[in-house]
Protein backbone atom coordinates (compact mmCIF):
# COMPACT_ATOMS: atom_id res chain seq x y z
CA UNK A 1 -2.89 19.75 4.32
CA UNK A 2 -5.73 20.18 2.34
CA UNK A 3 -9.99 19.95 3.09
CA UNK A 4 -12.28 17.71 1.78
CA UNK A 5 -15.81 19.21 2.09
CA UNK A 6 -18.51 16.63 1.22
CA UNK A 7 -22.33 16.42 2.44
CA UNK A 8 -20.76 13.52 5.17
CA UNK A 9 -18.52 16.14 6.60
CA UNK A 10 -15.91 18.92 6.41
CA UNK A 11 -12.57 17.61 7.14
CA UNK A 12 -8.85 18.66 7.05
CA UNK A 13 -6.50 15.87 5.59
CA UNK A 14 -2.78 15.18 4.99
CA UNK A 15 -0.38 12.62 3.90
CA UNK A 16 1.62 10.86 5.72
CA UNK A 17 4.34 12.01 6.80
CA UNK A 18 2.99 15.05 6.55
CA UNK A 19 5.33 17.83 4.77
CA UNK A 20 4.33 21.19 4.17
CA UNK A 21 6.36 21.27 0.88
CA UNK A 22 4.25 18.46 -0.78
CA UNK A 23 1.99 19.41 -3.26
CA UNK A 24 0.34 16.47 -3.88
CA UNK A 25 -3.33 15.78 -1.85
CA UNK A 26 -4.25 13.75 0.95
CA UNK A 27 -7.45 13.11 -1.32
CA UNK A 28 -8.52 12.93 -5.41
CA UNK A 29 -12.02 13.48 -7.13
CA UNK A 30 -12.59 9.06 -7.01
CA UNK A 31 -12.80 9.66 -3.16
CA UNK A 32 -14.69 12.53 -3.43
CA UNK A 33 -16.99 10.61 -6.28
CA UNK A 34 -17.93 7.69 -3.83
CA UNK A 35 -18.62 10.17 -0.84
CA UNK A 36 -21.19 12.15 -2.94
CA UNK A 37 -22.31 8.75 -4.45
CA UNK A 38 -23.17 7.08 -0.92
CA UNK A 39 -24.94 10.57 0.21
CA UNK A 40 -27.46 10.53 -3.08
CA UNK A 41 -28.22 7.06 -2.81
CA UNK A 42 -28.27 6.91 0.75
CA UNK A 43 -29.46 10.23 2.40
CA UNK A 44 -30.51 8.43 5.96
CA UNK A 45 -27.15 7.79 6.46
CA UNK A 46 -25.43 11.20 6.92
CA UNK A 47 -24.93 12.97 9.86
CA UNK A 48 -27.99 14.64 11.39
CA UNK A 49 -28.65 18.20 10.02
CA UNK A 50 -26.55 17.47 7.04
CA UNK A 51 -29.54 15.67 4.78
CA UNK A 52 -31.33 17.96 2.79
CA UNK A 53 -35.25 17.02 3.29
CA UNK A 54 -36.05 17.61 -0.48
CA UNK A 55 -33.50 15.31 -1.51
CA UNK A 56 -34.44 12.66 0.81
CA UNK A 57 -36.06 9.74 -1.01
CA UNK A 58 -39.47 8.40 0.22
CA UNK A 59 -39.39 6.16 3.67
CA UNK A 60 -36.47 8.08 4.83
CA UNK A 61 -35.79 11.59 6.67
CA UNK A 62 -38.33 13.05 9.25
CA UNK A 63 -41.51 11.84 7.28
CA UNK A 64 -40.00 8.02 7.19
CA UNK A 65 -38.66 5.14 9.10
CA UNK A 66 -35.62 5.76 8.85
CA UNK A 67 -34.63 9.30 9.98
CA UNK A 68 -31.42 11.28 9.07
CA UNK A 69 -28.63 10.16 11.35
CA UNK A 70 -29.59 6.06 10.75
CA UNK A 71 -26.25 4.45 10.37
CA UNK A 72 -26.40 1.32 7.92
CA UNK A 73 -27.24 -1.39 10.55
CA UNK A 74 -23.99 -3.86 10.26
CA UNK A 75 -20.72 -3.04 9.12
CA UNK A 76 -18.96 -0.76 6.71
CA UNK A 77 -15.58 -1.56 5.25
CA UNK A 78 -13.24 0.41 3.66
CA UNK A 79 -10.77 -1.55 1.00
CA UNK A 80 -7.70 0.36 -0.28
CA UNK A 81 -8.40 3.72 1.40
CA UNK A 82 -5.53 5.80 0.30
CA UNK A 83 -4.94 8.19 2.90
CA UNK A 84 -7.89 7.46 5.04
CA UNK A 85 -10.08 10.29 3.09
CA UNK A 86 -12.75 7.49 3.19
CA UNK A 87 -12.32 6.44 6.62
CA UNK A 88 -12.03 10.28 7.94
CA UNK A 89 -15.25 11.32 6.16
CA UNK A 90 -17.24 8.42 7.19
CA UNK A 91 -16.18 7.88 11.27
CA UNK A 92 -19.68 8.17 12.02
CA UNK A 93 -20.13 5.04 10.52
CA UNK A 94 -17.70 3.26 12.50
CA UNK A 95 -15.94 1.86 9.52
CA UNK A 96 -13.57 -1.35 9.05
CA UNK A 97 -10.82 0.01 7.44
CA UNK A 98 -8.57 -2.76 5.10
CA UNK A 99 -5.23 -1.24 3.69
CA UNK A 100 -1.72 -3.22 3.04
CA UNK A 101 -0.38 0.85 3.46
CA UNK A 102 1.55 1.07 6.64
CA UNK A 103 1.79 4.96 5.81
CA UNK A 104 -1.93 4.84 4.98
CA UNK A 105 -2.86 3.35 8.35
CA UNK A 106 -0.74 6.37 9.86
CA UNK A 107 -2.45 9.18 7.69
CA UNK A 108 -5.41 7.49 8.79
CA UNK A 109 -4.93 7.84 12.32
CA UNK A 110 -3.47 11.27 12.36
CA UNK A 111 -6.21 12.39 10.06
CA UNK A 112 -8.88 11.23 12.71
CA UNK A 113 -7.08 12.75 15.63
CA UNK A 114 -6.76 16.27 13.29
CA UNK A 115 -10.80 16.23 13.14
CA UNK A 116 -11.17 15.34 16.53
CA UNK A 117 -12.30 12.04 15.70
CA UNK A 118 -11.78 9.71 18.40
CA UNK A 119 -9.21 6.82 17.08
CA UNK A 120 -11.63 3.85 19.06
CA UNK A 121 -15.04 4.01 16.51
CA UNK A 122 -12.74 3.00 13.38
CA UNK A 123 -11.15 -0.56 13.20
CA UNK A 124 -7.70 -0.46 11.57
CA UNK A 125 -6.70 -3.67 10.08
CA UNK A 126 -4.32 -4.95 7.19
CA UNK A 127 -4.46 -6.94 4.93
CA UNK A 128 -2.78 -9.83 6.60
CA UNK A 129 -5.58 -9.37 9.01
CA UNK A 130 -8.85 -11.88 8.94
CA UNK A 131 -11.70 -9.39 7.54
CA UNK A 132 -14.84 -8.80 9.21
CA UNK A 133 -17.19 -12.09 9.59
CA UNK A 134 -19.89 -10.19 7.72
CA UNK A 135 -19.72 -6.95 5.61
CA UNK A 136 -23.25 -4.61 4.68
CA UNK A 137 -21.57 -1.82 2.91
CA UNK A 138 -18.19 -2.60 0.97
CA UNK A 139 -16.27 0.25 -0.20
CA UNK A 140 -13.25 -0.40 -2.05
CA UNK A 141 -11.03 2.02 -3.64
CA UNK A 142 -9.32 0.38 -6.57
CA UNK A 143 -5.88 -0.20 -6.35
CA UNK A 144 -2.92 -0.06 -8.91
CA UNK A 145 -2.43 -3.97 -8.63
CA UNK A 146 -4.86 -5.92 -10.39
CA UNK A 147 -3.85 -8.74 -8.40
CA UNK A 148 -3.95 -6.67 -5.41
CA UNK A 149 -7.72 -6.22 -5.88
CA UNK A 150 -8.19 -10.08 -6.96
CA UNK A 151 -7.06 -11.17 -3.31
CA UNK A 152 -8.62 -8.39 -1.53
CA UNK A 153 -12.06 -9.46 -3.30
CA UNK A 154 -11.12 -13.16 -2.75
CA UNK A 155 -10.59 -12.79 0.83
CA UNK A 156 -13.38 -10.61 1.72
CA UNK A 157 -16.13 -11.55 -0.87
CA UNK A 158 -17.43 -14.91 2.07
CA UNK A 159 -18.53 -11.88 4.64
CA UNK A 160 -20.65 -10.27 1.71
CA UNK A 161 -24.21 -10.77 1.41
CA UNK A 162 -27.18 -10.05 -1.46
CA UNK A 163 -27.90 -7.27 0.77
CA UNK A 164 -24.43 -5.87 0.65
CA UNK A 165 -24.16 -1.90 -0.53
CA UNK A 166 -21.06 -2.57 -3.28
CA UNK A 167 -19.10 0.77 -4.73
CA UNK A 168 -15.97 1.13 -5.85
CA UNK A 169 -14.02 3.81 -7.29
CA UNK A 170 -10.94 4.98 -8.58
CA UNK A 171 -9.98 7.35 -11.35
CA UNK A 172 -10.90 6.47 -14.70
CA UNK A 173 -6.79 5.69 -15.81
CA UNK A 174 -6.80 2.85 -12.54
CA UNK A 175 -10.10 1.18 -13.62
CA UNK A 176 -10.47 -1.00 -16.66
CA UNK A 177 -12.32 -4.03 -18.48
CA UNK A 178 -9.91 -6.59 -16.44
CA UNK A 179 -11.27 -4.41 -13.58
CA UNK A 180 -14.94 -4.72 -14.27
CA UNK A 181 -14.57 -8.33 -15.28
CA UNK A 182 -12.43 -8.98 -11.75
CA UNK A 183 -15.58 -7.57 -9.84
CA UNK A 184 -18.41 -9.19 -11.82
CA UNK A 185 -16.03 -12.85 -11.20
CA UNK A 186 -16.13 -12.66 -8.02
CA UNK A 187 -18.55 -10.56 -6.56
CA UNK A 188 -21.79 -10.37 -8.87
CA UNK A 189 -23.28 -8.21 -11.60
CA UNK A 190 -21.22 -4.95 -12.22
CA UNK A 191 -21.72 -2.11 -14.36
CA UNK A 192 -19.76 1.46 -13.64
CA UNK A 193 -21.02 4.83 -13.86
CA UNK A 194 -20.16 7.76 -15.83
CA UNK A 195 -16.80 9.34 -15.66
CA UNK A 196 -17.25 12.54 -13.49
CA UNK A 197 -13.46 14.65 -13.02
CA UNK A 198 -12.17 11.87 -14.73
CA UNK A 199 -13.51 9.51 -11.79
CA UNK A 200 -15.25 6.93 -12.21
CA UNK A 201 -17.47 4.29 -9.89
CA UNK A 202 -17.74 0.27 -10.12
CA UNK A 203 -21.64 -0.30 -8.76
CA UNK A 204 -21.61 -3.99 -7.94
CA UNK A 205 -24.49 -6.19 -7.07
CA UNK A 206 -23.53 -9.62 -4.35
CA UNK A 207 -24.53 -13.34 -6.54
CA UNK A 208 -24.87 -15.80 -3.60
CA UNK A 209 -24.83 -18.73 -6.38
CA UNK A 210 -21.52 -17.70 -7.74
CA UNK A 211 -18.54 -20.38 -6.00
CA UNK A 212 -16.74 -19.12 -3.82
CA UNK A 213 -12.91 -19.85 -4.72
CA UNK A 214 -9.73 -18.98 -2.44
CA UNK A 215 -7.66 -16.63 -3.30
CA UNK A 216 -4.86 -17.98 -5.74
CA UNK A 217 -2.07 -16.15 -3.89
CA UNK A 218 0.79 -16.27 -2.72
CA UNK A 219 2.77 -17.56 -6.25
CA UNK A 220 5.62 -19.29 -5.29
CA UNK A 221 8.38 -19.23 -8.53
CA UNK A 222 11.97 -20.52 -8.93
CA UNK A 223 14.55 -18.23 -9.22
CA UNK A 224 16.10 -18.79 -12.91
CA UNK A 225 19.54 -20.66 -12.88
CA UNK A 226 20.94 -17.94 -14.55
CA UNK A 227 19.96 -15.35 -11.88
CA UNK A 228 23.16 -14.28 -10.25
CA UNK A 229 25.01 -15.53 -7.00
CA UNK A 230 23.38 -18.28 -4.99
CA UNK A 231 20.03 -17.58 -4.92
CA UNK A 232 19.43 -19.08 -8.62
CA UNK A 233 17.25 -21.81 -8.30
CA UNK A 234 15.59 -20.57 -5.31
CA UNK A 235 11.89 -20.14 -4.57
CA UNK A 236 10.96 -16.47 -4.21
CA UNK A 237 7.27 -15.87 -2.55
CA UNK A 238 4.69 -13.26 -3.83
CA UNK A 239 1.76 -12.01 -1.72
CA UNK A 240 -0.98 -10.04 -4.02
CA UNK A 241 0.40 -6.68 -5.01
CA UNK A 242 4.39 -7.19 -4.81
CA UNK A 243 6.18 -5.97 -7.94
CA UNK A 244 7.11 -8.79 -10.32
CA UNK A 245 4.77 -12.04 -9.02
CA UNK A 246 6.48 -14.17 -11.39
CA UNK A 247 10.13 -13.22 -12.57
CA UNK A 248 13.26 -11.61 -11.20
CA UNK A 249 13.16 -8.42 -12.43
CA UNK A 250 15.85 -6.60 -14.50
CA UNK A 251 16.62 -4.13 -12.53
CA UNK A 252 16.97 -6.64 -9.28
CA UNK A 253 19.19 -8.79 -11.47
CA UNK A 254 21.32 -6.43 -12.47
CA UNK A 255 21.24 -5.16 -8.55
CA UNK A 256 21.97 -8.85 -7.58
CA UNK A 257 25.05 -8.80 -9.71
CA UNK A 258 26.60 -5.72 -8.16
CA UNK A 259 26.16 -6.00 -4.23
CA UNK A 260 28.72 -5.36 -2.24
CA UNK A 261 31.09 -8.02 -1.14
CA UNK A 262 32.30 -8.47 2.54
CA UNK A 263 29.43 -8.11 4.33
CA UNK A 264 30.30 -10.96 6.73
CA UNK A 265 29.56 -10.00 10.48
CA UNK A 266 27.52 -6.10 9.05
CA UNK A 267 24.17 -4.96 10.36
CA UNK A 268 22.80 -5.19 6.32
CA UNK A 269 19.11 -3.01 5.93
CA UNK A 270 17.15 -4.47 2.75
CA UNK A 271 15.39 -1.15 2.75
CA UNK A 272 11.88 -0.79 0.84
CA UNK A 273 13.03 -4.86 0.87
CA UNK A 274 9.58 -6.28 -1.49
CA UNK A 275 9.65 -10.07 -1.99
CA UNK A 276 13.11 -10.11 -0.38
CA UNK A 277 15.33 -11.77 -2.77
CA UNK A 278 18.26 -8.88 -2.40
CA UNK A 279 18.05 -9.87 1.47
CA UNK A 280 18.08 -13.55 0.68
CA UNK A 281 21.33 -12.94 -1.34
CA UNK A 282 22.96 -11.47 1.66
CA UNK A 283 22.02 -13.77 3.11
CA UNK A 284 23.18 -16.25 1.17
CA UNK A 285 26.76 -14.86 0.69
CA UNK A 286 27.37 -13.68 4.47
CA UNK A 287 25.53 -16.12 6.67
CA UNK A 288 26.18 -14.12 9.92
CA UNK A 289 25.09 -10.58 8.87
CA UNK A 290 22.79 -9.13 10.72
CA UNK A 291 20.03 -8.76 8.24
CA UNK A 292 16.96 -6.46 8.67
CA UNK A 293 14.27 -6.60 5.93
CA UNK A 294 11.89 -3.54 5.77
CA UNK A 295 8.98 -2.30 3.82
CA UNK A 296 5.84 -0.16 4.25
CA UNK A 297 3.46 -2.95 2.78
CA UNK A 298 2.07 -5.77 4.88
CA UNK A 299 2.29 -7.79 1.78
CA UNK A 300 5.98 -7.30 1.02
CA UNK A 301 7.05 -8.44 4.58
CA UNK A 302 4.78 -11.27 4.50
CA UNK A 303 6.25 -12.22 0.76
CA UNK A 304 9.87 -11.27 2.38
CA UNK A 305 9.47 -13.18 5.50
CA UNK A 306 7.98 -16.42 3.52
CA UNK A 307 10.94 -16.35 1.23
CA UNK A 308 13.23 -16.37 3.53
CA UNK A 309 12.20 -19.34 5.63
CA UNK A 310 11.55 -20.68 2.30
CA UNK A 311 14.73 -20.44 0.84
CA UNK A 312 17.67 -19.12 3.76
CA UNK A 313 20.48 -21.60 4.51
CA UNK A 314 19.20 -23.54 7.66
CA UNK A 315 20.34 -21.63 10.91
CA UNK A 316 20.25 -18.35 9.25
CA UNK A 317 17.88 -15.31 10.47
CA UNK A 318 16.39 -12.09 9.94
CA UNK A 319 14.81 -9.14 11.22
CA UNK A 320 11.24 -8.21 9.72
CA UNK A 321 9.59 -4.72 10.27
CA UNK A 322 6.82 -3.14 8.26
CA UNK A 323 7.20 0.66 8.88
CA UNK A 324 8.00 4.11 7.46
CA UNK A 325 11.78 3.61 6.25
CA UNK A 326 14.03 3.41 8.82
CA UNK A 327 12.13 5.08 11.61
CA UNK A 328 12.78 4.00 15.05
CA UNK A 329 16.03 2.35 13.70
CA UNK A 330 18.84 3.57 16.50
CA UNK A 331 21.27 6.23 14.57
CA UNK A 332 24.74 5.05 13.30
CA UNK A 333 23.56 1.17 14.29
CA UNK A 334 23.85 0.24 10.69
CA UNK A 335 27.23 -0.57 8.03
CA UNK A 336 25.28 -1.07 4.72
CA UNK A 337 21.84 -0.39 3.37
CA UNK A 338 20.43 -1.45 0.16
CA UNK A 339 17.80 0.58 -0.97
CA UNK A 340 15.47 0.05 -4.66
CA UNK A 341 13.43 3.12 -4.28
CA UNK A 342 9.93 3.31 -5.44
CA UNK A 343 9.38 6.26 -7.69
CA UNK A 344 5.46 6.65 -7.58
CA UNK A 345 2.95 7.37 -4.80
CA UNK A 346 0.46 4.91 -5.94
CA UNK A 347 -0.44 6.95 -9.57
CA UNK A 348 1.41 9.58 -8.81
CA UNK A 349 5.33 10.25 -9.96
CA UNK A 350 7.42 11.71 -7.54
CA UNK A 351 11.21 11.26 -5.94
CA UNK A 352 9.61 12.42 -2.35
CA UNK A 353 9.75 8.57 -1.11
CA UNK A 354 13.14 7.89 -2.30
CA UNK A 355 14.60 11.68 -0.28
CA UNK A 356 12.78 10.33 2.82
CA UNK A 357 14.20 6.67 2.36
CA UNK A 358 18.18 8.48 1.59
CA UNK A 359 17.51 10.63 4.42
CA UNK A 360 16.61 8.10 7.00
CA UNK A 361 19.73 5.89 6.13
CA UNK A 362 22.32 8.85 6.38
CA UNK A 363 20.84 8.46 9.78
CA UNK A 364 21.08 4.87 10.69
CA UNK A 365 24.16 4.43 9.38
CA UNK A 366 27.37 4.39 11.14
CA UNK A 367 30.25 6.77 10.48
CA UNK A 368 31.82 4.86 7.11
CA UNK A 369 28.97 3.15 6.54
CA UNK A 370 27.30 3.20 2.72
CA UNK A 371 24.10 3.49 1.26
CA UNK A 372 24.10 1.27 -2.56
CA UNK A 373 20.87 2.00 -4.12
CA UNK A 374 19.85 0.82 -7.70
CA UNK A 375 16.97 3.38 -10.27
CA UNK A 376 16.95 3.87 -13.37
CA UNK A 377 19.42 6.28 -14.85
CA UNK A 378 16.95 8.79 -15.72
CA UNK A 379 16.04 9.79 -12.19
CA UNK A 380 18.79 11.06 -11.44
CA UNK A 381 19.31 10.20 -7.74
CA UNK A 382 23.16 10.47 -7.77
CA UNK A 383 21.72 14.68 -7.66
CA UNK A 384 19.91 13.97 -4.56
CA UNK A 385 22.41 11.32 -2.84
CA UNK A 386 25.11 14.12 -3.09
CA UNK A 387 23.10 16.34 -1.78
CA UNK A 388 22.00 14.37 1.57
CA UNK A 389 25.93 12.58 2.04
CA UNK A 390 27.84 15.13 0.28
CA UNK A 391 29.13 12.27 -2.14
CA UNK A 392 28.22 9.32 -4.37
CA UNK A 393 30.06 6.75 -6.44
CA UNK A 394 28.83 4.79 -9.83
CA UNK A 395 29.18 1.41 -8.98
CA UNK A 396 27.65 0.14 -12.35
CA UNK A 397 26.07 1.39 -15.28
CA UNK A 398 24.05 -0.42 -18.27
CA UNK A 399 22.01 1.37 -20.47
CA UNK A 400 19.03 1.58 -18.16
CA UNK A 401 19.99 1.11 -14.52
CA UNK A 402 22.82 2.50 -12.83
CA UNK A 403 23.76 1.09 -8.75
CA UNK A 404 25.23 4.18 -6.93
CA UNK A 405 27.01 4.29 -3.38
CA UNK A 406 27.33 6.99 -0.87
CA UNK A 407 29.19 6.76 2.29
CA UNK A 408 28.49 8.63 5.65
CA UNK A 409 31.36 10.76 6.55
């Protein structure tokens, strides 16, 4: 847990799920940067008693129209928040907040409750949810998918106005020219500010005469014939954001050629499951497995969900839950879980994801059921797999991936 002390408010904040061992922050300095931003340019905003009357610019404070304590008339949404810094600093405000995060969503909400914010004056939505009809202040934290931030803009750019308050930020690695150019495209005139902590803002001004275009995704793609087993030739679906929008990936295709066989009649968990072509092949090769397909993004479920009504043998189903691993999943209910763990916490490297998603399927799994997960050799999970199951097996090996197996006994 760490605080965040701005002139908006003082406020304790944690990931989520919250582990006192973690050293990474609930919070960096782009957050901070926009927060500070927002209170300089708009002083009649923050909380009464907060404002410093010097500061205030003239028409606002006690001497104007528009006292300290005026929240922007309209809404405020909040793209991208990471761990609902944004959202927790600015509750006043009664914020919309946007994320495709199912673990940012719960940050946000325990972060509120921690600072004894009530839960009812912020709006939680995803993004698979219809934005706001009309947005006055946009905030959007930049995320690590360029394409992520092209449909986010896309979808919410019709509710923005010329009076709309546009900021962005993000650290000065996340935002580039495509960045700048992506803003200016579809939202208006954009410049970005000086790099402060090595954060940086994108200041962007609404142009109601630019055309207002639908966003291009989903991308649908054909599997290539080569790809292996019997999903070649079949159409994978990408929402914005989902790793690899318009290939199979290596490391999937080298995980497609080594999944286990005989998994007719198993409870199968495509865990951290992404556009869902590992489920599909289950699918595909053991039509009455009971198949469960699980990510933390909104996004990937959606892309999961759409490729397998897209491309399943007719008759076949699944099970589709966005949520934190294997949580609420009833212990020793599974046989086999497939697992491609992510190794970063959006820029951040770290194997903390990957122990969490190991731990939770020791957990589900029955007694003599297996875990096969597929990394790259160099992160050494068969270290942490023997450590949580006591064992692990080298199924295969190339050069750069390696698919590993360890069994609950």
């Amino acid at each position: 847990m760490n605080r965040l002390t701005t002139s908006w408010a003082d406020v304790e904040l944690a990931r989520f799920p919250e582990d006192p061992r973690d050293p990474l922050r609930a919070w960096d300095a782009a957050d901070d940067y926009l927060l500070r931003h927002l209170a300089e340019a708009h002083p009649a905003w923050l909380p009464p008693g907060r404002q410093d009357p010097a500061d205030a610019p003239a028409g606002t404070g006690s001497a104007g129209t528009a006292p300290a304590g005026t929240a922007p008339a309209g809404t405020v949404a909040v793209v991208g928040d990471r761990w609902g810094a944004l959202v927790t600093s600015l509750a006043r405000l009664r914020p919309v907040q946007i994320t495709d995060s199912y673990l940012t969503r719960e940050a946000t909400r325990a972060n509120l409750a921690r600072n004894g914010v009530d839960a009812s004056s912020v709006q939680l939505l995803t993004t698979r949810d219809t934005p706001p009809g009309r947005v006055d202040v946009l905030l959007v934290r930049v995320p690590k998918s360029l394409a992520l931030l092209e449909d986010q803009l896309h979808r919410i750019t019709p509710a923005v106005h010329p009076g709309t308050v546009v900021v962005g930020t993000g650290m000065v690695k996340e935002i580039h020219t495509s960045t700048l150019r992506l803003f200016e495209r579809i939202i208006g005139p954009t410049r970005t500010s000086l790099a402060v902590r090595k954060a940086r803002l994108v200041l962007a001004t609404p142009d109601p005469d630019l055309p207002r275009t639908p966003s291009p995704w989903p991308h649908r793609y054909a599997l290539p014939a080569d790809a292996p087993g019997a999903v070649a030739g079949r159409t994978v679906v990408n929402h914005a954001g989902i790793f690899c929008a318009d290939r199979l990936d290596v490391g999937t295709r080298f995980f497609l050629r080594h999944l286990p066989t005989g998994l007719a009649g198993s409870r199968v968990v495509d865990l951290g499951c992404g556009n869902g072509v590992v489920g599909l092949a289950v699918s595909l090769a053991a039509p009455d497995a009971e198949l469960l397909l699980v990510d933390e993004s909104y996004q990937a479920v959606a892309s999961a969900e759409e490729t397998f009504r897209t491309s399943a043998a007719p008759g076949t189903t699944a099970e589709f839950l966005v949520g934190d691993g294997l949580d609420g999943v009833p212990a020793g209910s599974v046989d086999v879980v497939l697992n491609n763990p992510p190794f970063h916490s959006h820029q951040a490297t770290t194997d903390r994801t990957a122990r969490r998603m190991f731990t939770g399927a020791r957990h589900a799994l029955r007694r003599g059921g297996e875990l096969w997960v597929i990394g790259n050799r160099h992160l050494g999970y068969h270290v942490t797999l023997r450590r949580i199951f006591g064992n692990c097996d080298v199924v295969a090996s190339d050069p750069k991936f390696v698919v590993l197996r360890a069994t609950k006994r």
